[in-house]
PDB file of N, CA and C in Angstrom:
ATOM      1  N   UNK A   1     -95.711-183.002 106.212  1.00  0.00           N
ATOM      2  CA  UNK A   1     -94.517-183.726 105.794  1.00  0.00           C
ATOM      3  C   UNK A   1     -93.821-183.003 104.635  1.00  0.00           C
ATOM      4  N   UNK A   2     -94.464-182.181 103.482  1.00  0.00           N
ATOM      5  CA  UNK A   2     -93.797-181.542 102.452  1.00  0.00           C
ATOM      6  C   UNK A   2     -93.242-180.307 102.894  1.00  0.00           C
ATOM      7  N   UNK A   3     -93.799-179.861 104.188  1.00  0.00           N
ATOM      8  CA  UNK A   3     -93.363-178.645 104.632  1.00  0.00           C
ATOM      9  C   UNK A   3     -91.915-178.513 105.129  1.00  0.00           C
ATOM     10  N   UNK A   4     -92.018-179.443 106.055  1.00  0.00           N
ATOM     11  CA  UNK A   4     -90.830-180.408 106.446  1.00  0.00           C
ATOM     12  C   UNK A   4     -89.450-180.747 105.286  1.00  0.00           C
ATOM     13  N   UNK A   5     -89.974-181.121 104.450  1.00  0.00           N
ATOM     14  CA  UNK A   5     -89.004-181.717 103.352  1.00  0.00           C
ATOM     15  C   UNK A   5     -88.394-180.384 102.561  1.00  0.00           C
ATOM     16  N   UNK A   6     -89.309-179.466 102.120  1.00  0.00           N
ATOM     17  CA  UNK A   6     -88.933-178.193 101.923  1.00  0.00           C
ATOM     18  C   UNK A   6     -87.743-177.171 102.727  1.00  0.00           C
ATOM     19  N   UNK A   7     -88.558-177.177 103.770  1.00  0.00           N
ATOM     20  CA  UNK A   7     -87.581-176.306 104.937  1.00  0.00           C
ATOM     21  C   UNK A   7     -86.100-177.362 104.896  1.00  0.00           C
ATOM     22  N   UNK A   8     -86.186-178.740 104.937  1.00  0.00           N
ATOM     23  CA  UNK A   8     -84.934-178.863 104.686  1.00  0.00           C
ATOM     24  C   UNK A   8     -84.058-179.184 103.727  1.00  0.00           C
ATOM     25  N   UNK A   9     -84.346-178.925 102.730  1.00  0.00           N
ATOM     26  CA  UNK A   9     -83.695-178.536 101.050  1.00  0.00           C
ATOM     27  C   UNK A   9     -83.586-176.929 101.025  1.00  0.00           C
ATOM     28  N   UNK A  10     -83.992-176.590 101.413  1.00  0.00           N
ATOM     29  CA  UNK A  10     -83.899-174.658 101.285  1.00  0.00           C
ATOM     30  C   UNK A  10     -83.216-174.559 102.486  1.00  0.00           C
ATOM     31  N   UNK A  11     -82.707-175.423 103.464  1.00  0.00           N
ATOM     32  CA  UNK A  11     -81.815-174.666 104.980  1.00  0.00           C
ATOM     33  C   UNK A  11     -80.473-175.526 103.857  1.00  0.00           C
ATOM     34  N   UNK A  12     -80.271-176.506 103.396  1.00  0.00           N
ATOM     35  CA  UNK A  12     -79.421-177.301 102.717  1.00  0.00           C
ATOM     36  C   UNK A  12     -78.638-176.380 101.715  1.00  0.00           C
ATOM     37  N   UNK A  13     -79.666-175.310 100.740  1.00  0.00           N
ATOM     38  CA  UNK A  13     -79.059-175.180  99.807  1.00  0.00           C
ATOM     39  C   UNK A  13     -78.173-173.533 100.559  1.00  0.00           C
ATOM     40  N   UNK A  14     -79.548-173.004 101.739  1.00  0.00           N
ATOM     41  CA  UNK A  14     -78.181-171.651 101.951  1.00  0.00           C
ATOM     42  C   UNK A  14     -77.240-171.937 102.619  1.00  0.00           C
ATOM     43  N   UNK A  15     -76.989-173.283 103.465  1.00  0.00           N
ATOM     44  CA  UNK A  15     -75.760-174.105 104.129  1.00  0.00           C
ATOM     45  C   UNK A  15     -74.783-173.807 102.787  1.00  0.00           C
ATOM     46  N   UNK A  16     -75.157-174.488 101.962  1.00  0.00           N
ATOM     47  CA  UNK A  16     -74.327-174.761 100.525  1.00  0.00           C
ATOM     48  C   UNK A  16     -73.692-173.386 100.045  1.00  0.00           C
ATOM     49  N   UNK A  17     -75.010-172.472  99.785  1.00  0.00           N
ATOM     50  CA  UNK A  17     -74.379-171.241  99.486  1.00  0.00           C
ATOM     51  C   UNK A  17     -73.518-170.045 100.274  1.00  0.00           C
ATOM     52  N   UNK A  18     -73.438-170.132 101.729  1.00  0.00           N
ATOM     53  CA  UNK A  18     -72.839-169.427 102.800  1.00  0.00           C
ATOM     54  C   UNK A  18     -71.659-170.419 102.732  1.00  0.00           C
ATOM     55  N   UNK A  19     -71.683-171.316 102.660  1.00  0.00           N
ATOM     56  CA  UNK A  19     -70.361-172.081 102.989  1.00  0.00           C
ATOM     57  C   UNK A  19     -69.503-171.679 101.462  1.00  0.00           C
ATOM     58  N   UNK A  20     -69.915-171.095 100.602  1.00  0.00           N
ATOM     59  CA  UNK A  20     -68.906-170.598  98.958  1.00  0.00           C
ATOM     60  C   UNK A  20     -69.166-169.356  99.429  1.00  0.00           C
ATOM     61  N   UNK A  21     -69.003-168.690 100.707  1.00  0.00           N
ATOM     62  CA  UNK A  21     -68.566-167.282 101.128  1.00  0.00           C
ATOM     63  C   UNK A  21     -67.135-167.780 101.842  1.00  0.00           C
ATOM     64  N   UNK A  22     -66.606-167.275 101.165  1.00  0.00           N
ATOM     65  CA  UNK A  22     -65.228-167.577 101.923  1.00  0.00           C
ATOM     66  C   UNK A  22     -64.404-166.527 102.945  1.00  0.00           C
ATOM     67  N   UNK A  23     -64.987-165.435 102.499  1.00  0.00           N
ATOM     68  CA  UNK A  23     -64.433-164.173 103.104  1.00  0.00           C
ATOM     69  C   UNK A  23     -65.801-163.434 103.725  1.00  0.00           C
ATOM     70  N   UNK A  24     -65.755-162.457 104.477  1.00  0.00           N
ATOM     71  CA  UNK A  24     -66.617-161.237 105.220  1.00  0.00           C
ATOM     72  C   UNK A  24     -66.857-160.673 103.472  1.00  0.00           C
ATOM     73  N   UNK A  25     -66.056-159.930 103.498  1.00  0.00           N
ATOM     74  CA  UNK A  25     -66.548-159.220 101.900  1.00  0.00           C
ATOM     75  C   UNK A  25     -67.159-160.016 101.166  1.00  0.00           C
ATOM     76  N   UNK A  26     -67.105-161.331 100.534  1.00  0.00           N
ATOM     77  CA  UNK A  26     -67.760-162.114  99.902  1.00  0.00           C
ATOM     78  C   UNK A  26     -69.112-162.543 100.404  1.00  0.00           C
ATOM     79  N   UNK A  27     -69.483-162.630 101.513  1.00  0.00           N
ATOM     80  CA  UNK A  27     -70.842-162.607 101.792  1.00  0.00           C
ATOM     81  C   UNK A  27     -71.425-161.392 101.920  1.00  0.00           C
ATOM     82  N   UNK A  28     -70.814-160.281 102.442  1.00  0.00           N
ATOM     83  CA  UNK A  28     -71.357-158.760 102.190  1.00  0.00           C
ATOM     84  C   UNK A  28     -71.682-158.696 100.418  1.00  0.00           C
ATOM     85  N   UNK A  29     -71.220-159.224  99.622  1.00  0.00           N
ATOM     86  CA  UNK A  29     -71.666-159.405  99.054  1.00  0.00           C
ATOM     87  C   UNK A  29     -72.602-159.528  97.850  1.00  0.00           C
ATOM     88  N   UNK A  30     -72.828-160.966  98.433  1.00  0.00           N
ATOM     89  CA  UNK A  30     -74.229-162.281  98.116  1.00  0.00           C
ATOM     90  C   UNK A  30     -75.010-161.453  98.557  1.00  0.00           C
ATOM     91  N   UNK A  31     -75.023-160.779 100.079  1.00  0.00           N
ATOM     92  CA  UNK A  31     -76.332-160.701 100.881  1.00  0.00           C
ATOM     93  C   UNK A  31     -76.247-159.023 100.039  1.00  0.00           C
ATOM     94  N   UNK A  32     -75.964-158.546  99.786  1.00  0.00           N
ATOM     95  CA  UNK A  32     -76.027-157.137  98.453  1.00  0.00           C
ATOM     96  C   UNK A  32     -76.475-157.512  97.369  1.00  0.00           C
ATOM     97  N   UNK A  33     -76.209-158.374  96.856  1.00  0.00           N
ATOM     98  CA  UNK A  33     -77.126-159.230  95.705  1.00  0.00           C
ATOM     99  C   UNK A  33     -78.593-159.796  95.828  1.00  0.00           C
ATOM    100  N   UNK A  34     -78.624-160.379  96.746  1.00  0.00           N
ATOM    101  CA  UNK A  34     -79.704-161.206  97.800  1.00  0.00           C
ATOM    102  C   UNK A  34     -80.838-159.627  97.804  1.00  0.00           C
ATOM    103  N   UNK A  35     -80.449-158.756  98.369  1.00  0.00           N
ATOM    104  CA  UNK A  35     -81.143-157.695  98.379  1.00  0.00           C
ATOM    105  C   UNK A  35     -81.284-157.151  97.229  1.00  0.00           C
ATOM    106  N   UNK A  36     -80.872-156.891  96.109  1.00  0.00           N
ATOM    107  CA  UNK A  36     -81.119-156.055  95.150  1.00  0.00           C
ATOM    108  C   UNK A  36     -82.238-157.436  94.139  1.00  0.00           C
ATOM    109  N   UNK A  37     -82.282-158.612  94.248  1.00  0.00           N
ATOM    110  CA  UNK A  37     -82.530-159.353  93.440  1.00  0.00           C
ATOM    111  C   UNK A  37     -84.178-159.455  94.215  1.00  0.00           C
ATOM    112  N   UNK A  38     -84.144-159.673  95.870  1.00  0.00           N
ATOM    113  CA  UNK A  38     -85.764-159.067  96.500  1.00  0.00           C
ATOM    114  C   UNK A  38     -86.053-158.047  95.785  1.00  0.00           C
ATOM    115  N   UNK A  39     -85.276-156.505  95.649  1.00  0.00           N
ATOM    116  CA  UNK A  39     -86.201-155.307  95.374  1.00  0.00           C
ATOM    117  C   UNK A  39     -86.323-154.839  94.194  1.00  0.00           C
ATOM    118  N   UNK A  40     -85.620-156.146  93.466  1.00  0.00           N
ATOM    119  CA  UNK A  40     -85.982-156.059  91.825  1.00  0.00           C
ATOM    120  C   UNK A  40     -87.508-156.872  91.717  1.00  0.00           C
ATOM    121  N   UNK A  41     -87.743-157.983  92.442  1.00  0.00           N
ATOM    122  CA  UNK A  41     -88.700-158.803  92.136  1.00  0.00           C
ATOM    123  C   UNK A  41     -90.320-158.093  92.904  1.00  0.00           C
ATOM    124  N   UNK A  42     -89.828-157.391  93.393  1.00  0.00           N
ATOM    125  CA  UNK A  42     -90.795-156.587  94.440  1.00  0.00           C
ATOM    126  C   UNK A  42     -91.409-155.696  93.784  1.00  0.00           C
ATOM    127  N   UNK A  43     -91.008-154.872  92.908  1.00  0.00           N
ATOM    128  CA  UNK A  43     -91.320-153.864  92.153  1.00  0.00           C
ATOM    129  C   UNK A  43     -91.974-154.160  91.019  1.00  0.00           C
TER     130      UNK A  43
END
């Protein structure tokens, strides 16, 4: 049941955050950010 509740607060919040992409370039991006902020935390 928490797994559940999780998966749908985290599908909620990138709904939330893809939907404040308003443009192609503006999510090219997030998802350029999105990546540099993984291979900062990775290292």
């Amino acid at each position: 049941m928490l797994k559940k509740a999780i998966l749908i607060v985290v599908s909620m919040l990138m709904l939330l955050s893809l939907s404040g992409c308003n443009t192609a370039r503006g999510f090219g991006e997030d998802i350029q950010h999105l990546g540099g902020v993984i291979s900062r935390g990775a290292s």
